[in-house]
C-alpha atoms as a PDB file:
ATOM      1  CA  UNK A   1      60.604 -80.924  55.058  1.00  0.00           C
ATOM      2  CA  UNK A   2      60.816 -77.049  55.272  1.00  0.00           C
ATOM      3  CA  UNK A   3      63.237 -75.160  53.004  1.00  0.00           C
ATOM      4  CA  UNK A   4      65.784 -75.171  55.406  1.00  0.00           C
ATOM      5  CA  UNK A   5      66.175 -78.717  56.584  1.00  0.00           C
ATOM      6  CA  UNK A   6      67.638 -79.368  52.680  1.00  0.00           C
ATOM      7  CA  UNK A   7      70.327 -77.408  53.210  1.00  0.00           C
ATOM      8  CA  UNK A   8      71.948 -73.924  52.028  1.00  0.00           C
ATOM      9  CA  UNK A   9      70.636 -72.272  49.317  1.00  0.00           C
ATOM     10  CA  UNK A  10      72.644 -73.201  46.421  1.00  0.00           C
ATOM     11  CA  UNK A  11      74.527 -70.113  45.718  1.00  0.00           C
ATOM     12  CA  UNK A  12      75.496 -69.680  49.424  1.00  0.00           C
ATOM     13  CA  UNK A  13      76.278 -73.840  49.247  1.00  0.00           C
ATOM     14  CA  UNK A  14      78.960 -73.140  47.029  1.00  0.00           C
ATOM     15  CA  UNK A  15      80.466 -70.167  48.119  1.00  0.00           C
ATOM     16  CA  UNK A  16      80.839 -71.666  51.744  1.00  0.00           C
ATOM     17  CA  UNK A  17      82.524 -74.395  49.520  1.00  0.00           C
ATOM     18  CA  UNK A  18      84.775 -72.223  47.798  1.00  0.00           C
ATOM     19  CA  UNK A  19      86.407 -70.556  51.083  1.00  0.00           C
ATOM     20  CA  UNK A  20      86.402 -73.966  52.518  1.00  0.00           C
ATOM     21  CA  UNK A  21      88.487 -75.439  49.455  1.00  0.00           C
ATOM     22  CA  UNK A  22      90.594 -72.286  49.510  1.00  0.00           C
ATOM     23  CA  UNK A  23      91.677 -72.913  53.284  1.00  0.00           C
ATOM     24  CA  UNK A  24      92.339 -76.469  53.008  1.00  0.00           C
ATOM     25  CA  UNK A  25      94.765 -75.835  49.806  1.00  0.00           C
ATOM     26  CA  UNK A  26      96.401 -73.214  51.454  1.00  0.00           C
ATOM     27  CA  UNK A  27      96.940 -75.061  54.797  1.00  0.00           C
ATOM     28  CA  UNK A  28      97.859 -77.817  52.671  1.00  0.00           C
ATOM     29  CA  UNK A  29     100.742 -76.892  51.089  1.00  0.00           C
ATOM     30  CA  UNK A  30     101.513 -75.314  54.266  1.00  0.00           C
ATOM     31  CA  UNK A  31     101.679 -78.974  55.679  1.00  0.00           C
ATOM     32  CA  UNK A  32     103.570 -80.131  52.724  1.00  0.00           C
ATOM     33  CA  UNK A  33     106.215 -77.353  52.928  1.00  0.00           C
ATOM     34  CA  UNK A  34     106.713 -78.411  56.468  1.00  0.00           C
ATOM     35  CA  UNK A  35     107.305 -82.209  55.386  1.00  0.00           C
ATOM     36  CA  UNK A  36     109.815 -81.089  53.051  1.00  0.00           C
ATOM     37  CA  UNK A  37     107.907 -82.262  50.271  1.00  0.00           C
ATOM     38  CA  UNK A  38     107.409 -78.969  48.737  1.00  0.00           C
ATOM     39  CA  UNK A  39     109.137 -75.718  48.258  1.00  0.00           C
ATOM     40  CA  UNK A  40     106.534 -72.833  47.924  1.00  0.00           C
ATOM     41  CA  UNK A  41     107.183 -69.711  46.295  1.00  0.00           C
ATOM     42  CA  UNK A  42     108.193 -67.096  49.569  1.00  0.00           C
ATOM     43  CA  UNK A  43     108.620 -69.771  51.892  1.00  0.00           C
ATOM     44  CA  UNK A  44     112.284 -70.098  52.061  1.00  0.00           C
ATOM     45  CA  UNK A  45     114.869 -69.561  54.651  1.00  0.00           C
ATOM     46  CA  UNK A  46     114.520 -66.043  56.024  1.00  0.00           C
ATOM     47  CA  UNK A  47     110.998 -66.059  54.553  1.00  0.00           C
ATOM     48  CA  UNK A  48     107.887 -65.002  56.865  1.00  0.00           C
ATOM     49  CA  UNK A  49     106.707 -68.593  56.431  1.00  0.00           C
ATOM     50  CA  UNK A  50     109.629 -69.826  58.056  1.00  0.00           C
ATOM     51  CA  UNK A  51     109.008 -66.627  60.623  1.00  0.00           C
ATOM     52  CA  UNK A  52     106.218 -68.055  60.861  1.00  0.00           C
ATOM     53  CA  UNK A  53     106.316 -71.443  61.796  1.00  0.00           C
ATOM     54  CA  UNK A  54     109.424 -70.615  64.061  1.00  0.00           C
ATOM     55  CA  UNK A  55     107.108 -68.133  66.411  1.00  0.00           C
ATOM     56  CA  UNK A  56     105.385 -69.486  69.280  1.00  0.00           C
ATOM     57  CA  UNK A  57     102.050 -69.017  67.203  1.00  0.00           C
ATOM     58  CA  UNK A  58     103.860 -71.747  64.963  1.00  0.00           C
ATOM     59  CA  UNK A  59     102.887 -75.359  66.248  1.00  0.00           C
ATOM     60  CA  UNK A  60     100.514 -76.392  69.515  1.00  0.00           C
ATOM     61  CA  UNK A  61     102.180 -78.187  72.467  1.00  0.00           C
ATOM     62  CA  UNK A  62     100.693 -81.373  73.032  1.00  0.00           C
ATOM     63  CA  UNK A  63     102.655 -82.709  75.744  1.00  0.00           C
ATOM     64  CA  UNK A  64     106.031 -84.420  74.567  1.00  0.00           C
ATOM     65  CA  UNK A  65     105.061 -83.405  71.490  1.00  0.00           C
ATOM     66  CA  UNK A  66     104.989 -80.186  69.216  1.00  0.00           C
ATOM     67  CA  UNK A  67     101.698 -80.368  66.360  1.00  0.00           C
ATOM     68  CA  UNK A  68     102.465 -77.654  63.647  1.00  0.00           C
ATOM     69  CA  UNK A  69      99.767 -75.013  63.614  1.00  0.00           C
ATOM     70  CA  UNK A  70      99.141 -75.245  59.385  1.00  0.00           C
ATOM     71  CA  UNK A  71      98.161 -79.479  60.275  1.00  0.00           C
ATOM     72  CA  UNK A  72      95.396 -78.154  62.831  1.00  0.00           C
ATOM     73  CA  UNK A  73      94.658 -75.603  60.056  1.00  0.00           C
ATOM     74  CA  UNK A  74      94.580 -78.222  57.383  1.00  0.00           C
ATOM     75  CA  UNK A  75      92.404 -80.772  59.579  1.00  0.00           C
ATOM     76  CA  UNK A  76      89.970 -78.323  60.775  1.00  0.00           C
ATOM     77  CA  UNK A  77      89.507 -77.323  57.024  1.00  0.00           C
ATOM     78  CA  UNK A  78      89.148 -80.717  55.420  1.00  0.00           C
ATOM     79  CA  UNK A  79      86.985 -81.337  58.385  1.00  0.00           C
ATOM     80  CA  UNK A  80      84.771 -78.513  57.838  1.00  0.00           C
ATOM     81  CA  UNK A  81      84.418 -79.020  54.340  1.00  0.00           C
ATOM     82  CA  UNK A  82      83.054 -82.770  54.357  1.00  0.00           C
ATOM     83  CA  UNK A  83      80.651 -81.627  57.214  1.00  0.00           C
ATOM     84  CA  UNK A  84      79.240 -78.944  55.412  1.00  0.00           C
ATOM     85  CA  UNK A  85      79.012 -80.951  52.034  1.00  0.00           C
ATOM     86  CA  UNK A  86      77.806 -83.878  54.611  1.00  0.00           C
ATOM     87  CA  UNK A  87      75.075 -81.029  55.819  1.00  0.00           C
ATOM     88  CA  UNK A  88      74.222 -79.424  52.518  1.00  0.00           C
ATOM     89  CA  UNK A  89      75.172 -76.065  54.045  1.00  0.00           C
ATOM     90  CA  UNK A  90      73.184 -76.079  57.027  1.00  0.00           C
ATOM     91  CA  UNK A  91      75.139 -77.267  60.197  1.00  0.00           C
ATOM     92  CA  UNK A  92      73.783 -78.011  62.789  1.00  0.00           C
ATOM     93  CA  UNK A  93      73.731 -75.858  66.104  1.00  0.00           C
ATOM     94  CA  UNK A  94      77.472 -77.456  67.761  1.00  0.00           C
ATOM     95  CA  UNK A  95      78.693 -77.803  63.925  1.00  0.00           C
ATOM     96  CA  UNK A  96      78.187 -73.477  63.392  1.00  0.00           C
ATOM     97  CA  UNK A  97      79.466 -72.979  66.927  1.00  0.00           C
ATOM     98  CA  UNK A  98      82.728 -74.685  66.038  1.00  0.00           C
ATOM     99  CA  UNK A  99      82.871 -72.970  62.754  1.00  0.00           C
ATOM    100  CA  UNK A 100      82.154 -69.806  64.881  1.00  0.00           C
ATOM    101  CA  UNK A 101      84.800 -70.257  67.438  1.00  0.00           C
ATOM    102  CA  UNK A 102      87.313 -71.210  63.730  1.00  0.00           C
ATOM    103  CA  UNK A 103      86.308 -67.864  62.716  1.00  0.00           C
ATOM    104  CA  UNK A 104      87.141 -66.076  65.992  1.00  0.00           C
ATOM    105  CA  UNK A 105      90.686 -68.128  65.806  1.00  0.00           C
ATOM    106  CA  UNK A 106      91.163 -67.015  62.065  1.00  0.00           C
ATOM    107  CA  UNK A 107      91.008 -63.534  63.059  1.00  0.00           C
ATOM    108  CA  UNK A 108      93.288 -63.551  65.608  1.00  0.00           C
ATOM    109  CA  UNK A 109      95.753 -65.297  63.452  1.00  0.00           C
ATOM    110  CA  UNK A 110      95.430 -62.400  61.390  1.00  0.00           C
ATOM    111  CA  UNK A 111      95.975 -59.901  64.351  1.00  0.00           C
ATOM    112  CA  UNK A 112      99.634 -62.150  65.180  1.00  0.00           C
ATOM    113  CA  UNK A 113     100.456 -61.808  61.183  1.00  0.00           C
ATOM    114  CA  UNK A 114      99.773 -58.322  61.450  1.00  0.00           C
ATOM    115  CA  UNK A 115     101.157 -57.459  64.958  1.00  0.00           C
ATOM    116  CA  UNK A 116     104.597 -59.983  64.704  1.00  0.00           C
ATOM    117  CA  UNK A 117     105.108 -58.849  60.691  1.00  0.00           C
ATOM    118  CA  UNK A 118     105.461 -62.496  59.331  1.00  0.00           C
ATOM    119  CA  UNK A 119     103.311 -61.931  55.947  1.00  0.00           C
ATOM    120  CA  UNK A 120     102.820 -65.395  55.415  1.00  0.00           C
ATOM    121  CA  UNK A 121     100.941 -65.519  52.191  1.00  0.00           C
ATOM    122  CA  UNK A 122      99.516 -69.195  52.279  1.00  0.00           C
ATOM    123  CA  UNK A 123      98.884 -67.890  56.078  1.00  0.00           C
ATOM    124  CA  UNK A 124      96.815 -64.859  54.868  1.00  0.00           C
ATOM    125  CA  UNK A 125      94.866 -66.720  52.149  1.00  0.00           C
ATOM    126  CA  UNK A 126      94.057 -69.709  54.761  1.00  0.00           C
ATOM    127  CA  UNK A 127      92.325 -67.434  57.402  1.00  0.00           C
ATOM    128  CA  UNK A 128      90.683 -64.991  54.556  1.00  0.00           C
ATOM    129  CA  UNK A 129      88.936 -68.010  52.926  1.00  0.00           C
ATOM    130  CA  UNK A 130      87.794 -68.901  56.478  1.00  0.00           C
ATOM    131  CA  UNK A 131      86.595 -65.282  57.446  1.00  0.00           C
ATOM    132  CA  UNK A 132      84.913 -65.707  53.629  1.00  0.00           C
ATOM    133  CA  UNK A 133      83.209 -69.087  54.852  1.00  0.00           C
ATOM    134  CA  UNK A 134      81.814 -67.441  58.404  1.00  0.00           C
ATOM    135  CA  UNK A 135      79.689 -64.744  55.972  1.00  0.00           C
ATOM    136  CA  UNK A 136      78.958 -67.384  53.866  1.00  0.00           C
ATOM    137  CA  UNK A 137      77.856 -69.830  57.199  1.00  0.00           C
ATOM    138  CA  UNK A 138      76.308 -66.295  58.516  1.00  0.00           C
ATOM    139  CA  UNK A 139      73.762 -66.469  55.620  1.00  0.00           C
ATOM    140  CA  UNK A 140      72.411 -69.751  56.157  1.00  0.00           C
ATOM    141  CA  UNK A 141      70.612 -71.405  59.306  1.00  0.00           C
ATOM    142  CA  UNK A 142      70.918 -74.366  61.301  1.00  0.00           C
ATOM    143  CA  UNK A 143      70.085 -78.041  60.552  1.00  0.00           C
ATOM    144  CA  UNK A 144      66.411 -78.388  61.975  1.00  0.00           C
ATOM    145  CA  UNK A 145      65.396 -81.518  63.312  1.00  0.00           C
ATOM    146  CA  UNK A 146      64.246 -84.696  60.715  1.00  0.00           C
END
């Protein structure tokens, strides 16, 4: 097996992990703030979270039904992070072109925070640890065949 069919190099592995584990809490307690089972520090009424989540950038359509955007933030992330444990770093080819496309998504997030003036810190941290994971996905190759 060549060096890069075992995966990331170590240091990258866990930095990739990091920003992954980052996201996810973020998004998290995003998702738990909007099931009421958690009030976060700057999310209150008024608050740019609750800008936030009010905006049109706030949940996805899906038909009858209105997903929030920080529960497609918090799946992707917990989704990400068991396939790049799963992958020891080194997605394969579709796995970095979702991550990719993630990235792309994160920084347009970032735009709409910027742009719209909703300074959503949990936001912010969310789609920096995901910019963080693209450098640290960046530095690695794809999963070569077995």
């Amino acid at each position: 097996m060549s060096p890069r069919e075992l995966g990331a190099p170590r240091p990258v592995f866990w930095i990739g992990t990091l920003c992954l584990l980052v996201s996810a809490m973020a998004s998290g307690l995003l998702v738990l703030e909007h099931l009421d089972q958690l009030r976060l520090p700057g999310c209150g009424e008024g608050g740019d979270c609750e800008k936030a989540a009010a905006s049109r950038w706030g949940s996805l359509p899906l038909g009858p039904i209105s997903w929030p955007t920080s529960h497609l933030g918090f799946a992707y992330f917990a989704a990400a992070l068991l396939a790049w444990w799963a992958a020891r770093g080194a997605l394969p080819r579709l796995g970095r072109w979702v991550a990719r496309g993630a990235v792309l998504a994160s920084l347009g997030f970032l735009l709409i925070i910027l742009l719209e003036g909703t300074y959503c810190l949990y936001c912010i941290v969310a789609h920096v640890g995901n910019l963080a994971f693209g450098v640290a996905l960046a530095c690695t190759g794809p999963r070569g065949r077995r």
